[in-house]
C-alpha atoms as a PDB file:
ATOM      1  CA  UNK A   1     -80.479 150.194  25.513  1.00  0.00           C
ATOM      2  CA  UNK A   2     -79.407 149.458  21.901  1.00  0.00           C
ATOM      3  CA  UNK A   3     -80.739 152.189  20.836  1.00  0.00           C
ATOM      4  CA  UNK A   4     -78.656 154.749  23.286  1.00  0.00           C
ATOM      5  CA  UNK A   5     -75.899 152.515  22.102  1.00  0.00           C
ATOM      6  CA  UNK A   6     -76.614 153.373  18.259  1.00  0.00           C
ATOM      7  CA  UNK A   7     -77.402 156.391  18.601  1.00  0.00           C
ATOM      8  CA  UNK A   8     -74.153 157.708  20.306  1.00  0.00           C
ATOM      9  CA  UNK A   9     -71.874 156.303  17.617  1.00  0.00           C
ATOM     10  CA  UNK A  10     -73.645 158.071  15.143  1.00  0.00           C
ATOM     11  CA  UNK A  11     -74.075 161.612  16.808  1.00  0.00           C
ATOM     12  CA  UNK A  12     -70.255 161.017  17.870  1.00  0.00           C
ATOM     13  CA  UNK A  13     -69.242 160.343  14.108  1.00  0.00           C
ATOM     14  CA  UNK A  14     -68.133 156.899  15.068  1.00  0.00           C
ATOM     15  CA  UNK A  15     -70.164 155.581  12.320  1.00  0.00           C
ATOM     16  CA  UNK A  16     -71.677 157.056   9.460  1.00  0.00           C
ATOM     17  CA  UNK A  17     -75.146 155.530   8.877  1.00  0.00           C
ATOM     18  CA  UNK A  18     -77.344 152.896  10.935  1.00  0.00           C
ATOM     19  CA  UNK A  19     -78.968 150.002   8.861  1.00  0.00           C
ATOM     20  CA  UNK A  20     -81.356 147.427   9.821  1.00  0.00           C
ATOM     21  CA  UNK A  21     -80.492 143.927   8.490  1.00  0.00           C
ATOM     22  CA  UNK A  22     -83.651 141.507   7.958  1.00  0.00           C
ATOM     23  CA  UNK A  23     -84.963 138.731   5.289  1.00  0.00           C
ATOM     24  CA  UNK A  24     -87.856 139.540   3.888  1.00  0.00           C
ATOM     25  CA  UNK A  25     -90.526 136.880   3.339  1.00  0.00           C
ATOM     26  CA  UNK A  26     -91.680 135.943  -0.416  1.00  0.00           C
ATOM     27  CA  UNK A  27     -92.748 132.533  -0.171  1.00  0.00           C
ATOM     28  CA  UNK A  28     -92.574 128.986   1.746  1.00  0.00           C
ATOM     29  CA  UNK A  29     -89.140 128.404  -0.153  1.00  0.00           C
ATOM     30  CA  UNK A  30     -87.970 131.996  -0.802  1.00  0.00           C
ATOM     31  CA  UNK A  31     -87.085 135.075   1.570  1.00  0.00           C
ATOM     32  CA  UNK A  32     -85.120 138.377   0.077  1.00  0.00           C
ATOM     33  CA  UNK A  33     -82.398 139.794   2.529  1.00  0.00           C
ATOM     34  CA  UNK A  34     -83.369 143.797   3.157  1.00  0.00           C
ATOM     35  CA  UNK A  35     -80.890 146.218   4.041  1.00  0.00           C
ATOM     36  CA  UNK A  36     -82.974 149.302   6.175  1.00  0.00           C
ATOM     37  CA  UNK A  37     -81.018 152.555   7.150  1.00  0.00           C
ATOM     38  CA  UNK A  38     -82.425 154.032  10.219  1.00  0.00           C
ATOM     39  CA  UNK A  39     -79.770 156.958  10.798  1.00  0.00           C
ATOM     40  CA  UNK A  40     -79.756 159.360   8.971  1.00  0.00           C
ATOM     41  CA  UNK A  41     -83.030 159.701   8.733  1.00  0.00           C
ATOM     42  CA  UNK A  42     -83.997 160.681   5.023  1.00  0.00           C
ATOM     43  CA  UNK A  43     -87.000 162.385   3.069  1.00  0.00           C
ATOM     44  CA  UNK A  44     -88.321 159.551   1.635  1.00  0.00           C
ATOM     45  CA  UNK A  45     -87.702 155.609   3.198  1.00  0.00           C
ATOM     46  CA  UNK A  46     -85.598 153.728   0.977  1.00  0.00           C
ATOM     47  CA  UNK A  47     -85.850 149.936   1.891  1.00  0.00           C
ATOM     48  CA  UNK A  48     -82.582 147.792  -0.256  1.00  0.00           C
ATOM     49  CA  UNK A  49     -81.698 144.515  -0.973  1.00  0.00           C
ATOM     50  CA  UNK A  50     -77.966 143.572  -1.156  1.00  0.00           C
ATOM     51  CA  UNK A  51     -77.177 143.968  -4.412  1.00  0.00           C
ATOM     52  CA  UNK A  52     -78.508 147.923  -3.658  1.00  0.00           C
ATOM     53  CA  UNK A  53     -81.998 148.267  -5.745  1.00  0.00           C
ATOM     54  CA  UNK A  54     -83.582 150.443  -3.648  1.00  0.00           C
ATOM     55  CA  UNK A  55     -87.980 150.793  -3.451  1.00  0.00           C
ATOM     56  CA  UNK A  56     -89.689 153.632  -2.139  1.00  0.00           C
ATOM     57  CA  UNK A  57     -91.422 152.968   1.426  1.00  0.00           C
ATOM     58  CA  UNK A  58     -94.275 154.941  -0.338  1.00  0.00           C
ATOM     59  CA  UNK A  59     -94.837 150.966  -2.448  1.00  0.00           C
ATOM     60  CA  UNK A  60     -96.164 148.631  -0.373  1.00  0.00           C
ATOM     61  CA  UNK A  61     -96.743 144.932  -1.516  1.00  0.00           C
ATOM     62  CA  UNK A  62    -100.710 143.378  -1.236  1.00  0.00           C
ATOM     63  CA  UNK A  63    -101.132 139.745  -1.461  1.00  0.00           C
ATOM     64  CA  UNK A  64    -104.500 138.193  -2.239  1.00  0.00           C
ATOM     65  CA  UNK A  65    -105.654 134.712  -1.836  1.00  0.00           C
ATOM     66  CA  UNK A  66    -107.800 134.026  -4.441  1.00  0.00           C
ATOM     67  CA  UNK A  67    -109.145 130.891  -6.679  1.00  0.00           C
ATOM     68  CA  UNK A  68    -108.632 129.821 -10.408  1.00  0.00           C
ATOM     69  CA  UNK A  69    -109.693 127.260 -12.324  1.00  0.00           C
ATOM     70  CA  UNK A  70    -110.851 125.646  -9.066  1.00  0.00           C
ATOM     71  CA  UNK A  71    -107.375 125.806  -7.441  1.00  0.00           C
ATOM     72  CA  UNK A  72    -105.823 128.042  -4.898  1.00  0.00           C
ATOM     73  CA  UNK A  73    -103.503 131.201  -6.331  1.00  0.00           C
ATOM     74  CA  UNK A  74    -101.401 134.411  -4.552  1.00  0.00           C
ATOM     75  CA  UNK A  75    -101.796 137.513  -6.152  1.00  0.00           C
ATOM     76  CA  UNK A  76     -99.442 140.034  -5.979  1.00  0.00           C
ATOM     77  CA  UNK A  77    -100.440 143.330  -6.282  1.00  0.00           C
ATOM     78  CA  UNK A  78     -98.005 146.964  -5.516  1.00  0.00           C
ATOM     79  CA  UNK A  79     -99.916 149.665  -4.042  1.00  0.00           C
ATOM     80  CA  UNK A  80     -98.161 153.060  -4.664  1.00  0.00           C
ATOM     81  CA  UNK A  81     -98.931 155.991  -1.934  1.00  0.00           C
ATOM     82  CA  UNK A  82     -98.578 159.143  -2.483  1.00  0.00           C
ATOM     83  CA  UNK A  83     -95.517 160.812  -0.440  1.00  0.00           C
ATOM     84  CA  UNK A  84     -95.619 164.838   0.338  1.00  0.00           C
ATOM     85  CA  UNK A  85     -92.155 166.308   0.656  1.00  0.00           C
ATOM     86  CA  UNK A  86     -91.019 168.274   3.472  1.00  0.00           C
ATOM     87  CA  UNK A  87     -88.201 170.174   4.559  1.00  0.00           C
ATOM     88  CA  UNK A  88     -85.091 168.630   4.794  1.00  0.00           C
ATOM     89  CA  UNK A  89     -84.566 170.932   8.332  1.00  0.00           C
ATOM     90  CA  UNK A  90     -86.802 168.735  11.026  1.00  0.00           C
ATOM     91  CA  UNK A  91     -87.864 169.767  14.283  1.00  0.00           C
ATOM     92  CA  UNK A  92     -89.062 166.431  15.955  1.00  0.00           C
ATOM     93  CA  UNK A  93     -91.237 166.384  19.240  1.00  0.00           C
ATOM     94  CA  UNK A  94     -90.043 163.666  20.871  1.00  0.00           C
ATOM     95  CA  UNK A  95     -86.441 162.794  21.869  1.00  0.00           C
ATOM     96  CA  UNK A  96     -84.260 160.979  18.959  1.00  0.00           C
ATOM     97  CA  UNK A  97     -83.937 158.156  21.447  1.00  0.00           C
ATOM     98  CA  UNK A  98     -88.216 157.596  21.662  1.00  0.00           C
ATOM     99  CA  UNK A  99     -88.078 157.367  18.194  1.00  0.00           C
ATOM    100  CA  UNK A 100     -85.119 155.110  17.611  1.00  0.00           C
ATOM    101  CA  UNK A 101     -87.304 152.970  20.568  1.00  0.00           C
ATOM    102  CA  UNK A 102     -90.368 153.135  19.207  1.00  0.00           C
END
């Protein structure tokens, strides 16, 4: 599996970090390219663009479809969640390969 794959070069030192490469969608005409880094696994999610500005996971992006003046409008709204830190030593139940499968 990929994931066995991945996994292995970065436990091996082969590569240092693991990121996820996707566009993100904004509209019908415009889609942002994301940078995600799986390995190693950090504190707090950190999703990136290309150019490196970094969000919080914690912000998550609500769209409403709503009316005005009679026509049809998106609304963009950020909803901020609170994160709780933890310590940075992590004792995970299941096997780093379930996770990187899941």
């Amino acid at each position: 599996a990929i994931a066995d794959d991945v996994f292995s070069l970065f436990v091996s030192e082969e590569v240092d970090k693991v990121e996820l490469l996707y566009t993100k969608f904004v509209s019908l005409v415009k889609s942002n390219p994301i940078i995600h880094t799986l390995l190693p696994l950090s504190p707090k999610g950190e999703i990136c663009d290309i150019n490196g500005n970094c969000v919080d996971a914690a912000e998550d992006e609500l769209f409403r479809l709503t009316t005005k003046e009679g026509k049809l409008t998106v609304e963009r709204d950020v909803i901020r969640s609170k994160t709780v830190d933890f310590s940075p030593i992590l004792q995970f139940e299941q096997d780093p390969v379930q996770i990187l499968d899941a």
